[in-house]
C-alpha atoms as a PDB file:
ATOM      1  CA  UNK A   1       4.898  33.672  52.008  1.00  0.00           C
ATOM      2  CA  UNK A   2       0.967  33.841  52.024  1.00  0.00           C
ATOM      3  CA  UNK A   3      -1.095  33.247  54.981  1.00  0.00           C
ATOM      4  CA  UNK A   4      -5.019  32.352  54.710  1.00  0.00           C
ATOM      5  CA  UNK A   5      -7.191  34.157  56.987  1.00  0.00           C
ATOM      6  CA  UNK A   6      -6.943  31.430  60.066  1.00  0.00           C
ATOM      7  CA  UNK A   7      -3.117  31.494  59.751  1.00  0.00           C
ATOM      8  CA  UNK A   8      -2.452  28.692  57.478  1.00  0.00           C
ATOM      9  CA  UNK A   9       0.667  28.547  55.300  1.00  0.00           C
ATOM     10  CA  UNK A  10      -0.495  28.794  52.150  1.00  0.00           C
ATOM     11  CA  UNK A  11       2.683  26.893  49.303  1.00  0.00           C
ATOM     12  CA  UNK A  12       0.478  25.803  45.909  1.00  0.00           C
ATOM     13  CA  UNK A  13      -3.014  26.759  44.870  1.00  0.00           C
ATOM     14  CA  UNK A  14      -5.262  24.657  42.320  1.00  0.00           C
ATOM     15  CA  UNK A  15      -7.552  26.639  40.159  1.00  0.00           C
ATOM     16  CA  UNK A  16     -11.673  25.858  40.998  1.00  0.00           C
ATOM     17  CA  UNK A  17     -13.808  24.471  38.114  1.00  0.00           C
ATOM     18  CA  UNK A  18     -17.058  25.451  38.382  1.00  0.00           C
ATOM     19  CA  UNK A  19     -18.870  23.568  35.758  1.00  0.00           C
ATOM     20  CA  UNK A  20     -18.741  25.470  32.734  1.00  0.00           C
ATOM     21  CA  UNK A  21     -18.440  23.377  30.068  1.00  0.00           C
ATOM     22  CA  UNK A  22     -16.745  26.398  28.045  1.00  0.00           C
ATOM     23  CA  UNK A  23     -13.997  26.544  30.296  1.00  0.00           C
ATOM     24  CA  UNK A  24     -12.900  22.981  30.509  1.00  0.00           C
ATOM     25  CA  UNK A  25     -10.134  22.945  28.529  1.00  0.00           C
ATOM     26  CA  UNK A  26      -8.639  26.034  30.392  1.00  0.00           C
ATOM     27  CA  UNK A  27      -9.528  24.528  33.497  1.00  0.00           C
ATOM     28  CA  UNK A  28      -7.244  21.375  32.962  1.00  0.00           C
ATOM     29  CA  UNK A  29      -4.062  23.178  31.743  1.00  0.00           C
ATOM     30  CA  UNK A  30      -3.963  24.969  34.895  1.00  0.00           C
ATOM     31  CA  UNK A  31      -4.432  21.989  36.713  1.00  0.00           C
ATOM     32  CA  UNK A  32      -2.159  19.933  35.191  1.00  0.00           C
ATOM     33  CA  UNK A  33       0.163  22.675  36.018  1.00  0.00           C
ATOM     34  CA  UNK A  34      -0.594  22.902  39.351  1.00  0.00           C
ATOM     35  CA  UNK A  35      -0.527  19.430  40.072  1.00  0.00           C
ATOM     36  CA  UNK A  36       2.840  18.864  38.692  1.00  0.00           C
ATOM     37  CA  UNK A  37       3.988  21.829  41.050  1.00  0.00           C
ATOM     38  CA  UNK A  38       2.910  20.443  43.599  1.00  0.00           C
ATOM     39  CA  UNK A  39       4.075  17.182  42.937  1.00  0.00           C
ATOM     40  CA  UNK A  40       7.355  17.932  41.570  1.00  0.00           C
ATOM     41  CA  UNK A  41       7.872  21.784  41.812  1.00  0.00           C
ATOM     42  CA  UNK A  42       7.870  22.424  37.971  1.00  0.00           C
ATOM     43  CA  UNK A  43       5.139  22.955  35.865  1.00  0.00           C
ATOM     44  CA  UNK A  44       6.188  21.175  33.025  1.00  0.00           C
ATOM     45  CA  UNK A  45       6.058  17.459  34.408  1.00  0.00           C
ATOM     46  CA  UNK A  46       2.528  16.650  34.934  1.00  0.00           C
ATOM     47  CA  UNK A  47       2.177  13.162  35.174  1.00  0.00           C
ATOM     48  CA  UNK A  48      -1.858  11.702  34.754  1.00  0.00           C
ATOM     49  CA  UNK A  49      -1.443   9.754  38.238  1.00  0.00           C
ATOM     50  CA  UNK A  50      -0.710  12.925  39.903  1.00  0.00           C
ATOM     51  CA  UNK A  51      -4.873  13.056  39.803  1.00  0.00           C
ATOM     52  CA  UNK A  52      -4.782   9.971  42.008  1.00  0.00           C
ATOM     53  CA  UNK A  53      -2.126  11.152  44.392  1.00  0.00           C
ATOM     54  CA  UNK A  54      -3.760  14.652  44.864  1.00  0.00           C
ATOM     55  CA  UNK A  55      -7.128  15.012  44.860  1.00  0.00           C
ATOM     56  CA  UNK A  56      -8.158  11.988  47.037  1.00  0.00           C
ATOM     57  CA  UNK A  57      -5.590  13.563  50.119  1.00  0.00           C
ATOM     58  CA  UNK A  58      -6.838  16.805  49.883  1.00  0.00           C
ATOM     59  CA  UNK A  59     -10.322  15.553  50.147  1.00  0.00           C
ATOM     60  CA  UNK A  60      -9.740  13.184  53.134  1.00  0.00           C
ATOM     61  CA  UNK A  61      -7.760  15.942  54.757  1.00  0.00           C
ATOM     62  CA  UNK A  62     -10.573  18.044  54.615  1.00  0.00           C
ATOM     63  CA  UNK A  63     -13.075  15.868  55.831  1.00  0.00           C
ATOM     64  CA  UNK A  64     -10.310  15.016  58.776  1.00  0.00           C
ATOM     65  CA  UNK A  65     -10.483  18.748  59.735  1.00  0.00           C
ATOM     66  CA  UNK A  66     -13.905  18.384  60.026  1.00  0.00           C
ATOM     67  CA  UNK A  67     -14.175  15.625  61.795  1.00  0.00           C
ATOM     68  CA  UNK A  68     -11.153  16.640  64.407  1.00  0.00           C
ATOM     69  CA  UNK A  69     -13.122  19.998  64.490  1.00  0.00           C
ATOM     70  CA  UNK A  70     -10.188  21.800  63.282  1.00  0.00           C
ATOM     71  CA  UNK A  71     -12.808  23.464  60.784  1.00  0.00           C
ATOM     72  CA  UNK A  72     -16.061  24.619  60.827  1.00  0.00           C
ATOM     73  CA  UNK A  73     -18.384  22.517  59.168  1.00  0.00           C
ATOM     74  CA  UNK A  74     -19.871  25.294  57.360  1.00  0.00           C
ATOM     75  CA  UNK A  75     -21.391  25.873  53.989  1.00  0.00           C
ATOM     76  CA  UNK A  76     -18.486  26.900  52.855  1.00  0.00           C
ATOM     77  CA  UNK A  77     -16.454  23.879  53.581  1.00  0.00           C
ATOM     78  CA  UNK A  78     -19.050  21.677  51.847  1.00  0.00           C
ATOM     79  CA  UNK A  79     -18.728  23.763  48.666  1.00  0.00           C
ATOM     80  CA  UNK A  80     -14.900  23.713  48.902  1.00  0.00           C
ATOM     81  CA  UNK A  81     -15.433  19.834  49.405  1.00  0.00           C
ATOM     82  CA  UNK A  82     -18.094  19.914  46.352  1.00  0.00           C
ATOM     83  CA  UNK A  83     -15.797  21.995  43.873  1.00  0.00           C
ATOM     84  CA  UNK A  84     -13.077  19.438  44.909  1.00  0.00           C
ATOM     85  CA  UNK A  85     -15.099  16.258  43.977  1.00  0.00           C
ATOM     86  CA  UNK A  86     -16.535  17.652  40.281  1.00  0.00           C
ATOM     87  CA  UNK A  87     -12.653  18.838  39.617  1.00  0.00           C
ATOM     88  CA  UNK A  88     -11.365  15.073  40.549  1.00  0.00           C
ATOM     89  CA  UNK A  89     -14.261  13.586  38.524  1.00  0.00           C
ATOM     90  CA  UNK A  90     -13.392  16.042  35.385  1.00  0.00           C
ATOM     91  CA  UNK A  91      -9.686  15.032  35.613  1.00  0.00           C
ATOM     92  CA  UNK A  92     -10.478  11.388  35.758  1.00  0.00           C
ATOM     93  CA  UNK A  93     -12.666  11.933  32.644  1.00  0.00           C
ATOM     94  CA  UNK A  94     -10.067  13.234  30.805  1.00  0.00           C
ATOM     95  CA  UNK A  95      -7.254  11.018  31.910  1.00  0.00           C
ATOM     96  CA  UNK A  96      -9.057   7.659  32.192  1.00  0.00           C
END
């Protein structure tokens, strides 16, 4: 089992998109992987609404942390809550 560095369980990851338009398509087959692992716990049965069920939760859970000062509101945290937002808009542009 992996731990982050406050002690968190860590159970999926999601890969980070950072923009590049020439990894885009790379980008999205690991995240439709990941979603449907985390969804379902196989990779082979990504569904589009996953998108909708995912990202919007781990955004609001972030911004809870923040709020219930469970986290930092650091720079950090606003790029993890920046890379989140351009991933979610990137998935809903490819599954409309």
């Amino acid at each position: 089992m992996k731990f982050t560095s406050h002690n968190e369980r860590i159970t999926h990851w999601m890969p980070v998109y950072f923009g590049k338009e020439d990894n885009q398509e790379r980008f999205l087959y690991f995240l439709e992987h990941s979603l449907s692992m985390i969804m379902t716990n196989s990779t082979r049965n990504f569904k589009p609404e996953f998108i909708i069920e995912v990202f919007p939760k781990l955004m609001i859970t972030t911004i809870f942390y923040i709020m219930d000062e469970k986290k930092h509101a650091s720079i950090r945290v606003i790029r993890i809550l920046s890379h989140l937002h351009s991933m979610f808009l990137l998935a809903l542009k490819k599954y409309p």
